[in-house]
Protein backbone atom coordinates (compact mmCIF):
# COMPACT_ATOMS: atom_id res chain seq x y z
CA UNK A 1 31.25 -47.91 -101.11
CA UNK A 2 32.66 -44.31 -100.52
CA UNK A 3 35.54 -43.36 -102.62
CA UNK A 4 37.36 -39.91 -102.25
CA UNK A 5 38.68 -38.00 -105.13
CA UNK A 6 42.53 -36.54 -104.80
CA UNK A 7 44.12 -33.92 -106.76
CA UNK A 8 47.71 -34.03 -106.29
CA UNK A 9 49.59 -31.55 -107.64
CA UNK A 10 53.99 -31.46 -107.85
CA UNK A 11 55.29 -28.20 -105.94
CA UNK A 12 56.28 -25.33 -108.67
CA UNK A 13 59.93 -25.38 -110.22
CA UNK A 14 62.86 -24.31 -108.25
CA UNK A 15 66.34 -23.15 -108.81
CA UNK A 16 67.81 -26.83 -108.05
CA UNK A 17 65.34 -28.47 -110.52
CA UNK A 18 66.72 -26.59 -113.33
CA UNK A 19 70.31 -27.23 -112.30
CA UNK A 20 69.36 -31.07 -111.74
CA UNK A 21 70.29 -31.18 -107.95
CA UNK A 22 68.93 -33.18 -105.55
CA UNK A 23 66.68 -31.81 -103.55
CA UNK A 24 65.70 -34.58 -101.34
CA UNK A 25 64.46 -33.12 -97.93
CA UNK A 26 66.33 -30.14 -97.80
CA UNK A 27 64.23 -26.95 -98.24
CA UNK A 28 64.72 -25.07 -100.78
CA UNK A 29 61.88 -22.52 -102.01
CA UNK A 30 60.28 -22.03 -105.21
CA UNK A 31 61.97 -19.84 -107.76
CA UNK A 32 60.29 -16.79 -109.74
CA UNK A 33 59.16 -19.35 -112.18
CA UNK A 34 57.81 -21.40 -109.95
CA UNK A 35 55.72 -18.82 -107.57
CA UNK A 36 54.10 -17.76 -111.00
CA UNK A 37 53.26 -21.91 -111.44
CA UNK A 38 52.03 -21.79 -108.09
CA UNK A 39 49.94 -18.56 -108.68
CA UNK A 40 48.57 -20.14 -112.33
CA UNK A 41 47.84 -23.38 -110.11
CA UNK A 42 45.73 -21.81 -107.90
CA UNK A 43 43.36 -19.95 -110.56
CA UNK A 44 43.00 -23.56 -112.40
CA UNK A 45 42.08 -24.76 -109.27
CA UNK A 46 39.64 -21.69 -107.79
CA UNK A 47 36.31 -23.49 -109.13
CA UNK A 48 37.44 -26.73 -107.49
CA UNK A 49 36.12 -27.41 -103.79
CA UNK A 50 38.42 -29.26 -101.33
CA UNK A 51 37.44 -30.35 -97.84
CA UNK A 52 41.55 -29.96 -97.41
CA UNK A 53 44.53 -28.84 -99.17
CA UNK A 54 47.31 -30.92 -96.83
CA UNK A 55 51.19 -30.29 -98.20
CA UNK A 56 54.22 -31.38 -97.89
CA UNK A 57 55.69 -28.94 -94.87
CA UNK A 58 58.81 -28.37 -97.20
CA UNK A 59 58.78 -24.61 -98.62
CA UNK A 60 58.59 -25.46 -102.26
CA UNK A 61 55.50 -27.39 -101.62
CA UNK A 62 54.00 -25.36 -99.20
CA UNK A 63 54.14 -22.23 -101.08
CA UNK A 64 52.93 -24.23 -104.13
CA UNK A 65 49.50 -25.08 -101.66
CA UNK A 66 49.22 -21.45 -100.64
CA UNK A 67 48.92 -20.49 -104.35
CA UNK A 68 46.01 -22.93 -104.29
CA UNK A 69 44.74 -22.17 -100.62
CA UNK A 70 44.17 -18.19 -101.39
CA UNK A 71 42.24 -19.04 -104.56
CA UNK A 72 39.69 -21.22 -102.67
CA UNK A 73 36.09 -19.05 -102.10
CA UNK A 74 36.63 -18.40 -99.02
CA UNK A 75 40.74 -17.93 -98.91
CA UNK A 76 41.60 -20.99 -96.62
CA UNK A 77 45.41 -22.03 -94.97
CA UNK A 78 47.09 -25.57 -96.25
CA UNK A 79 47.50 -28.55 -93.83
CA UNK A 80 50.82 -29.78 -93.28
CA UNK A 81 51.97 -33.31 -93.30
CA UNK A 82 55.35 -34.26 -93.17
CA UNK A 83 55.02 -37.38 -94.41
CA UNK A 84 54.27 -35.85 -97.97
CA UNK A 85 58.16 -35.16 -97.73
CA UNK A 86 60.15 -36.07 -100.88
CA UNK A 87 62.06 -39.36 -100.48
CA UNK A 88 65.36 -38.90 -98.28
CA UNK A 89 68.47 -39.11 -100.09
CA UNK A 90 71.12 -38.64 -97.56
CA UNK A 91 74.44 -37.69 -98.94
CA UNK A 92 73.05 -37.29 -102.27
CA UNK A 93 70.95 -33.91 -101.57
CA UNK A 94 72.59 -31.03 -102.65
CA UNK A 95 74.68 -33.34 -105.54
CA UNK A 96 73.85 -32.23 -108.86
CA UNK A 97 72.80 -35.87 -110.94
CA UNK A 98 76.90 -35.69 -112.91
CA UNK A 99 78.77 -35.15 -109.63
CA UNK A 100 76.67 -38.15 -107.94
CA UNK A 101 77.96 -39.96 -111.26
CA UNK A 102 81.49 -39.00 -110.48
CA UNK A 103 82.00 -39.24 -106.55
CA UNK A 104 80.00 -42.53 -106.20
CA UNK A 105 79.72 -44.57 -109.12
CA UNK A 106 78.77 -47.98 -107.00
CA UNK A 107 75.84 -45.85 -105.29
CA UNK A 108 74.67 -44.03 -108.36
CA UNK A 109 74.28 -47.60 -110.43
CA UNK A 110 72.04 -48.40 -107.55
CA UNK A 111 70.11 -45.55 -107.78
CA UNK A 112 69.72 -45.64 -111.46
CA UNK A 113 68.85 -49.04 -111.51
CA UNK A 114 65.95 -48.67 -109.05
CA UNK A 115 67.36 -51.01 -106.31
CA UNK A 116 64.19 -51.26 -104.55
CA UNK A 117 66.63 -51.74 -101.04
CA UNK A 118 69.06 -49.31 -101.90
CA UNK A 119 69.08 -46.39 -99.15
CA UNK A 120 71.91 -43.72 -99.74
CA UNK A 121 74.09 -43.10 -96.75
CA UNK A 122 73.53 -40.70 -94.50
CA UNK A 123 69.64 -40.74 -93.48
CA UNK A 124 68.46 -41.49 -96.95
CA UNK A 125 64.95 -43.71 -97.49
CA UNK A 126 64.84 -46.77 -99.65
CA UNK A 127 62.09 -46.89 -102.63
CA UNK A 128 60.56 -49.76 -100.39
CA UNK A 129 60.10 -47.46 -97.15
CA UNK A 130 59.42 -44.74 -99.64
CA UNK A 131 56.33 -46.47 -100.88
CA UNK A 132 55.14 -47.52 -97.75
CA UNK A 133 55.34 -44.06 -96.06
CA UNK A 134 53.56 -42.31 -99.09
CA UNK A 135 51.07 -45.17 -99.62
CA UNK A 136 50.15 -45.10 -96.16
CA UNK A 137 49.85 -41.26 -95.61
CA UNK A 138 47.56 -41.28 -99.05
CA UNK A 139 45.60 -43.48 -97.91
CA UNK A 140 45.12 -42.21 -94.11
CA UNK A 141 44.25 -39.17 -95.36
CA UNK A 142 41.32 -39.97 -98.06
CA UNK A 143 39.91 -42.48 -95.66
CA UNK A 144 39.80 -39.16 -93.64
CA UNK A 145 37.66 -37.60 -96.43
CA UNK A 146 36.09 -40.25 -97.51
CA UNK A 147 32.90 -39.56 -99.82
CA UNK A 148 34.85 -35.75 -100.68
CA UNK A 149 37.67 -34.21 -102.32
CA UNK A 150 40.88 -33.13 -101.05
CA UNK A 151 44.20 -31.47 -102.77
CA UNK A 152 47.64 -33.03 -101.41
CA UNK A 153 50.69 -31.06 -102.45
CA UNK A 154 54.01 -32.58 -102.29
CA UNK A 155 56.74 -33.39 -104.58
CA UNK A 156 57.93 -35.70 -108.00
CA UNK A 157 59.19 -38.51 -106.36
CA UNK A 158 55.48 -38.88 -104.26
CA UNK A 159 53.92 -38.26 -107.51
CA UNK A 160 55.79 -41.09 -108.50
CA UNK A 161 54.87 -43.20 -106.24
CA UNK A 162 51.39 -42.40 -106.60
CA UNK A 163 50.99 -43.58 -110.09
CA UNK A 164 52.68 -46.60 -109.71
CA UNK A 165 50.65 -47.37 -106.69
CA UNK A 166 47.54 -46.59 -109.51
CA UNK A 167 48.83 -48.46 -112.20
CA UNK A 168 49.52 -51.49 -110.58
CA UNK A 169 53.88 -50.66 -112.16
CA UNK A 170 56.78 -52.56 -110.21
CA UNK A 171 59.62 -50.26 -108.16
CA UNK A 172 61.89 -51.28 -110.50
CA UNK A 173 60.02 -50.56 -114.01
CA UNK A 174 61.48 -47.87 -115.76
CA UNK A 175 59.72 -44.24 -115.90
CA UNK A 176 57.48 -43.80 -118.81
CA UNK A 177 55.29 -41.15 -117.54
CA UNK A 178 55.08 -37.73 -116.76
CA UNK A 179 56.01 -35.39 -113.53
CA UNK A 180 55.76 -32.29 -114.12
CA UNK A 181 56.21 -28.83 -112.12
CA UNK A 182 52.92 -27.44 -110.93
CA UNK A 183 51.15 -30.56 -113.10
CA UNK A 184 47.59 -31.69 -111.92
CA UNK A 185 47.08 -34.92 -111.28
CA UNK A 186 43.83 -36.98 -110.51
CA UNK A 187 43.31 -39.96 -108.78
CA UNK A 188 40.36 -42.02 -106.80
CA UNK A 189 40.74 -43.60 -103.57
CA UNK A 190 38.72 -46.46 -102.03
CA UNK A 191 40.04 -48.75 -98.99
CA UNK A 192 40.95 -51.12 -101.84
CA UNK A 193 42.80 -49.39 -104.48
CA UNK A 194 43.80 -46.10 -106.31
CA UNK A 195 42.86 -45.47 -109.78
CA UNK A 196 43.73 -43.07 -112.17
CA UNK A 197 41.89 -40.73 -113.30
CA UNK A 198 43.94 -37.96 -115.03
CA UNK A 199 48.06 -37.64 -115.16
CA UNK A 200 49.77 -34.35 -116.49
CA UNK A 201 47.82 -31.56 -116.78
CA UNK A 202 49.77 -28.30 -117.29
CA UNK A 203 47.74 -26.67 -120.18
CA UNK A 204 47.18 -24.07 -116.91
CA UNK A 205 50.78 -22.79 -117.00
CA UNK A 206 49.93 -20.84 -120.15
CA UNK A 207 52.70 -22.35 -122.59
CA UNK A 208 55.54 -21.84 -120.08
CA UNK A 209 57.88 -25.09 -119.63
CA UNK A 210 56.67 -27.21 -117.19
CA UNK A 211 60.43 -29.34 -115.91
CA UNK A 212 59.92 -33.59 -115.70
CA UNK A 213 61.09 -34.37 -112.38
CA UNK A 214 63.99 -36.36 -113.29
CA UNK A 215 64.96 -36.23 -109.25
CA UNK A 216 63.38 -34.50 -107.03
């Protein structure tokens, strides 16, 4: 049975991580922090070899796989794939986590709670479509590559995703884990399950702060 190895890796920090705002599917870039994350990323990763770097089409993750993509022997160009998007939070993006608190208390239990149904108005994606859209993109694409290794570059709430999906943890179960900016993560596909391999690694980023997604 062929299995195929994935390193997925959170986009670099941006200027709306550090003020805790929603970020959902808007695109917004990488800030200096994070292009140096991305940079330090890609020389981690420049011994590695990929038969594809796909990403998230959004700049913060894009940029993130071009810091990889240079480093690669030869220089190669990231795939993109929408469907590596961060989950869609509707009226939420562009809300820092206090004013969602504020303006729409019923929504924001919801939301904190994990609803697994819960979809914010305006276009955003419940944690139930979430999972299926990431789960099923994840799993297109190693069945692609199956027997290799490819890099997928996206954001915290796929990374999310992904380890519960590898863990065998409920929607609902609170966080315990770790999602951090420009962290490596490593995980095995086979048509039957994920497994986890590695979670977390940022000893790359050279003893600069590496933010937990809280929302991404």
């Amino acid at each position: 049975m062929e299995l195929t190895r994935l390193v997925v890796l959170r986009h670099g920090e941006t200027a709306w991580n550090v003020d805790t705002r929603i970020q959902g599917q808007l695109d917004i870039g990488l800030n200096a922090t994070g292009l140096r994350q991305a940079d330090q990323l890609g020389r981690a990763l420049a011994g590695e070899s990929f038969d594809a770097i796909y990403a998230s089409d959004l700049a913060r993750a894009w940029a993130t796989a071009e810091g990889v993509a240079r480093r690669q022997d030869p220089p190669r160009r990231p795939l993109p794939e929408p469907r590596l998007r961060e989950r869609a939070f509707g009226r939420f993006e562009g809300l820092t986590f206090a004013e969602i608190e504020l303006r729409m208390p019923a929504e924001a239990r919801l939301w904190r709670t994990r609803d697994p149904s819960f979809a914010p108005e305006g276009g955003g994606e419940s944690l139930l479509d979430f999972r299926q859209r990431v789960v099923g993109v994840v799993s297109e694409l190693a069945a692609r590559h199956a027997g290799g290794q490819i890099a997928l570059v996206a954001h915290g709430g796929v990374m999310d995703i992904l380890y519960r999906a590898a863990t065998g943890q409920e929607l609902q179960s609170p966080r315990t884990w770790y999602l951090g900016n420009a962290a490596i993560n490593r995980l095995l596909w086979t048509p039957q399950a994920l497994t986890l391999v590695g979670w977390g690694d940022t000893a790359h980023l050279m003893d600069e702060p590496s933010l937990d997604e809280r929302v991404d």
